[in-house]
Protein backbone atom coordinates (compact mmCIF):
# COMPACT_ATOMS: atom_id res chain seq x y z
CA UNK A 1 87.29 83.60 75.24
CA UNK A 2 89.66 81.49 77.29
CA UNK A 3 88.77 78.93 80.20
CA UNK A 4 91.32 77.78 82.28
CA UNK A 5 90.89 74.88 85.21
CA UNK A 6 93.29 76.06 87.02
CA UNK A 7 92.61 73.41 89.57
CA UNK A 8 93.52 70.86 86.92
CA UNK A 9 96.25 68.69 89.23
CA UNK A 10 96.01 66.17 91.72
CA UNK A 11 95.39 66.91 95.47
CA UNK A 12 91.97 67.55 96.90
CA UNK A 13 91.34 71.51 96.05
CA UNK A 14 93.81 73.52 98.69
CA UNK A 15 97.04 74.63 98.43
CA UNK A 16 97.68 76.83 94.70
CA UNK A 17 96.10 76.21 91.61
CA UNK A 18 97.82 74.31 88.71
CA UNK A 19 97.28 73.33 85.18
CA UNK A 20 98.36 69.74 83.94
CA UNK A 21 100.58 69.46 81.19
CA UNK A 22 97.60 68.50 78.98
CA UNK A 23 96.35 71.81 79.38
CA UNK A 24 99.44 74.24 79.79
CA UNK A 25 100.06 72.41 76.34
CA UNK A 26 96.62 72.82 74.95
CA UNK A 27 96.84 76.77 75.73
CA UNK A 28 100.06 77.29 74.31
CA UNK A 29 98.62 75.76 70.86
CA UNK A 30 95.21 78.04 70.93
CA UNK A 31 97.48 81.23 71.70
CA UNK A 32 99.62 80.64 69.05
CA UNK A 33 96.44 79.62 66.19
CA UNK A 34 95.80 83.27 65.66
CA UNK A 35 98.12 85.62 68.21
CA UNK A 36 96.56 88.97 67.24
CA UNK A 37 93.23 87.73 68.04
CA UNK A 38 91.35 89.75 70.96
CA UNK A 39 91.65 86.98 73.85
CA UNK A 40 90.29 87.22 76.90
CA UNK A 41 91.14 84.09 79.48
CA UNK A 42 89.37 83.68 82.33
CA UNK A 43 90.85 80.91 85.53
CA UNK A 44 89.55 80.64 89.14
CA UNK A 45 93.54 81.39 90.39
CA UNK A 46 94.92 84.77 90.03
CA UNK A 47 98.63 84.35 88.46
CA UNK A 48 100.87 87.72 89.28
CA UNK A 49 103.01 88.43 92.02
CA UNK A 50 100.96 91.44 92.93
CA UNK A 51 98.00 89.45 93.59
CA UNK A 52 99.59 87.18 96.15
CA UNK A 53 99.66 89.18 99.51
CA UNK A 54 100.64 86.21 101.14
CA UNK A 55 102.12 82.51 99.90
CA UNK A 56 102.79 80.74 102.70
CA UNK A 57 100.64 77.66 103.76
CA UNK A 58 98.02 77.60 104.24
CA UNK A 59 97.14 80.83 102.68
CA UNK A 60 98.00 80.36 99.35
CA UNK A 61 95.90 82.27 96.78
CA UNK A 62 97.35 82.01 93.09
CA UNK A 63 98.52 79.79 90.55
CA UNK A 64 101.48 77.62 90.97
CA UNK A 65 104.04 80.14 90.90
CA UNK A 66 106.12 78.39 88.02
CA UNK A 67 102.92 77.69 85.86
CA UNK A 68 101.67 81.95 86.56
CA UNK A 69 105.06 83.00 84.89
CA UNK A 70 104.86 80.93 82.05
CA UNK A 71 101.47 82.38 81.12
CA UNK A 72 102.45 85.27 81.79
CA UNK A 73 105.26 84.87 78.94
CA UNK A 74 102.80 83.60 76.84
CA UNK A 75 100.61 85.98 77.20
CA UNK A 76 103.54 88.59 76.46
CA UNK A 77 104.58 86.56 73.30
CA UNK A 78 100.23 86.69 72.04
CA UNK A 79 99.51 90.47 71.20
CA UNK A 80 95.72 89.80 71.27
CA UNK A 81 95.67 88.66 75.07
CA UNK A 82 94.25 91.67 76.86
CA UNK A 83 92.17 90.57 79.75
CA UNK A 84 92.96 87.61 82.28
CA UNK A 85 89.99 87.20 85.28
CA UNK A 86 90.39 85.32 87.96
CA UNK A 87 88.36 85.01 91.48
CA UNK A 88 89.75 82.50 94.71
CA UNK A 89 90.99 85.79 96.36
CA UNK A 90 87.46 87.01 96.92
CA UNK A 91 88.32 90.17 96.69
CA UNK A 92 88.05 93.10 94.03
CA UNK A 93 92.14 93.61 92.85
CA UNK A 94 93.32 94.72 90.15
CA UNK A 95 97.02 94.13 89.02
CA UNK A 96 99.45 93.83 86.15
CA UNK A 97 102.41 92.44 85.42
CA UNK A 98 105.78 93.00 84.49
CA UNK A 99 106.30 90.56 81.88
CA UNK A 100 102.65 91.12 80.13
CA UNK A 101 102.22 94.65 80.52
CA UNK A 102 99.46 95.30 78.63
CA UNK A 103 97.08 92.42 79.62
CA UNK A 104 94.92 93.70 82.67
CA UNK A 105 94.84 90.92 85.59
CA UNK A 106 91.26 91.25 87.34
CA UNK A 107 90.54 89.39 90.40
CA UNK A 108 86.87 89.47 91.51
CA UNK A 109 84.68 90.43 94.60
CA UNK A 110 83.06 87.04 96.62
CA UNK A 111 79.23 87.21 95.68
CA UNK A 112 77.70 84.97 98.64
CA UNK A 113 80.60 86.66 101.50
CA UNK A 114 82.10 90.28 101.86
CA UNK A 115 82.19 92.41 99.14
CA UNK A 116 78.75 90.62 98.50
CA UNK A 117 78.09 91.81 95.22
CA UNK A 118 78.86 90.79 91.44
CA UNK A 119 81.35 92.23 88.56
CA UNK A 120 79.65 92.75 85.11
CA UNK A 121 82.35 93.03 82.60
CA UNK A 122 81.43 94.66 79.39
CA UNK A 123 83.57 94.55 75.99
CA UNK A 124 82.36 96.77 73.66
CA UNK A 125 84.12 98.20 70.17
CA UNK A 126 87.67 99.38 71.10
CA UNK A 127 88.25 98.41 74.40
CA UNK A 128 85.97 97.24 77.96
CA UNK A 129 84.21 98.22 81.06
CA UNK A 130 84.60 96.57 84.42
CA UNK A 131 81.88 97.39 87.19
CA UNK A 132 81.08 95.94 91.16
CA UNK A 133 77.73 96.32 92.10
CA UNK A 134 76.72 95.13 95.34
CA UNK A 135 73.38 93.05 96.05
CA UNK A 136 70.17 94.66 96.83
CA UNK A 137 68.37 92.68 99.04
CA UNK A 138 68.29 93.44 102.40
CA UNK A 139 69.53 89.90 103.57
CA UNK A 140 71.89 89.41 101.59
CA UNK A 141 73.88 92.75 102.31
CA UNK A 142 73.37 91.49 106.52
CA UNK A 143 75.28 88.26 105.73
CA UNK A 144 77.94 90.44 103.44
CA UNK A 145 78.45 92.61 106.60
CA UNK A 146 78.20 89.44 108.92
CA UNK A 147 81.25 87.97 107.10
CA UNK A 148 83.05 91.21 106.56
CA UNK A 149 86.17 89.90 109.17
CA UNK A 150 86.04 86.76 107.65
CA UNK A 151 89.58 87.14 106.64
CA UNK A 152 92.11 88.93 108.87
CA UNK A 153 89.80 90.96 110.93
CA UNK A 154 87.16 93.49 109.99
CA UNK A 155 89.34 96.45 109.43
CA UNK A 156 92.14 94.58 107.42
CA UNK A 157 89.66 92.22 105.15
CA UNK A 158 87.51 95.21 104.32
CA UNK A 159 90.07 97.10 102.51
CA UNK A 160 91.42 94.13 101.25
CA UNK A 161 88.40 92.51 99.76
CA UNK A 162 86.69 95.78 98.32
CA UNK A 163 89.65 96.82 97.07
CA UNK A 164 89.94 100.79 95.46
CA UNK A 165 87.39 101.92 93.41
CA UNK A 166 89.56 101.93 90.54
CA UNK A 167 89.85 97.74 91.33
CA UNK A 168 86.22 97.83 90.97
CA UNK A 169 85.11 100.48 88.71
CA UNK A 170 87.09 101.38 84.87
CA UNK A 171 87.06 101.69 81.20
CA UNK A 172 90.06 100.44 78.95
CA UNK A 173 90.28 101.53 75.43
CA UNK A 174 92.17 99.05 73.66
CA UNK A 175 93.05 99.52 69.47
CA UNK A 176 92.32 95.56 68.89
CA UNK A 177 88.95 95.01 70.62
CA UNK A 178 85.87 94.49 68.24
């Protein structure tokens, strides 16, 4: 398992995430220790293209463009990467990418706002399982509804933040998981 602070730059939190040199370096050096080794990495910015429906101030939602392509390379150059998850988007998404095809880029439901629920991710022998389940309590799925047009309106955020069920619901085999 990976962490990334992808907030790891000056500036005072907005605009897209960013990882100093320090740490761009020190990730290069723990993918290439062992590249075959089952590596998940998990960031709070998402980093592919298909993630970003917008990048325009002020809604800017992934990783420093130039920074998300050079992981992705790495990634593509480190067999044993299979899993990057990332939140900021508050929504359920899942993507891929063109240059690290088989690593599966997961971007995760808000808990406390719309969705209102929480991912469990399970790895198991020979691949994982990635389920959204929403919260219970009566109060907590009001305020989920409450903020359901938080972003762009009800009708646009709600598809956009639940995402398909196949963003929020799957099972990967993959030969190098143990």
């Amino acid at each position: 398992l990976i962490g990334l602070d992808t907030y790891d730059k000056a500036g005072n939190g907005s605009g897209n995430g960013g990882l100093s040199s320090k740490q761009m370096s020190w990730l290069r050096h723990e993918l290439a220790k062992d590249k075959d080794r089952p590596t998940l990495v998990f960031g709070h910015h998402p980093l592919t293209l298909g993630s970003d429906v917008v990048n325009d101030e002020p809604f800017v939602f992934d990783l420093d463009l130039e920074q998300s392509q050079q992981i992705q390379q790495l990634y593509s150059s480190t067999p044993g990467v299979f899993f990057h998850h990332s939140g900021h988007t508050h929504r359920n998404y899942r993507s891929s990418s063109t240059v690290a095809g088989r690593v599966n880029f997961q971007e995760v439901g808000a808990t406390k706002e719309y969705p209102g629920g929480f991912s469990l991710l399970r790895v198991h022998e020979g691949g994982y399982a990635m389920n959204f389940y929403k919260t219970r309590d009566h109060r907590a799925r009001e305020w989920s509804e409450r903020t359901r047009g938080e972003y762009a309106g009800v009708g646009a955020s709600a598809f956009y933040m639940s995402g398909s069920i196949g963003d929020r619901n799957y099972v990967v085999m993959v030969d190098h998981v143990v």
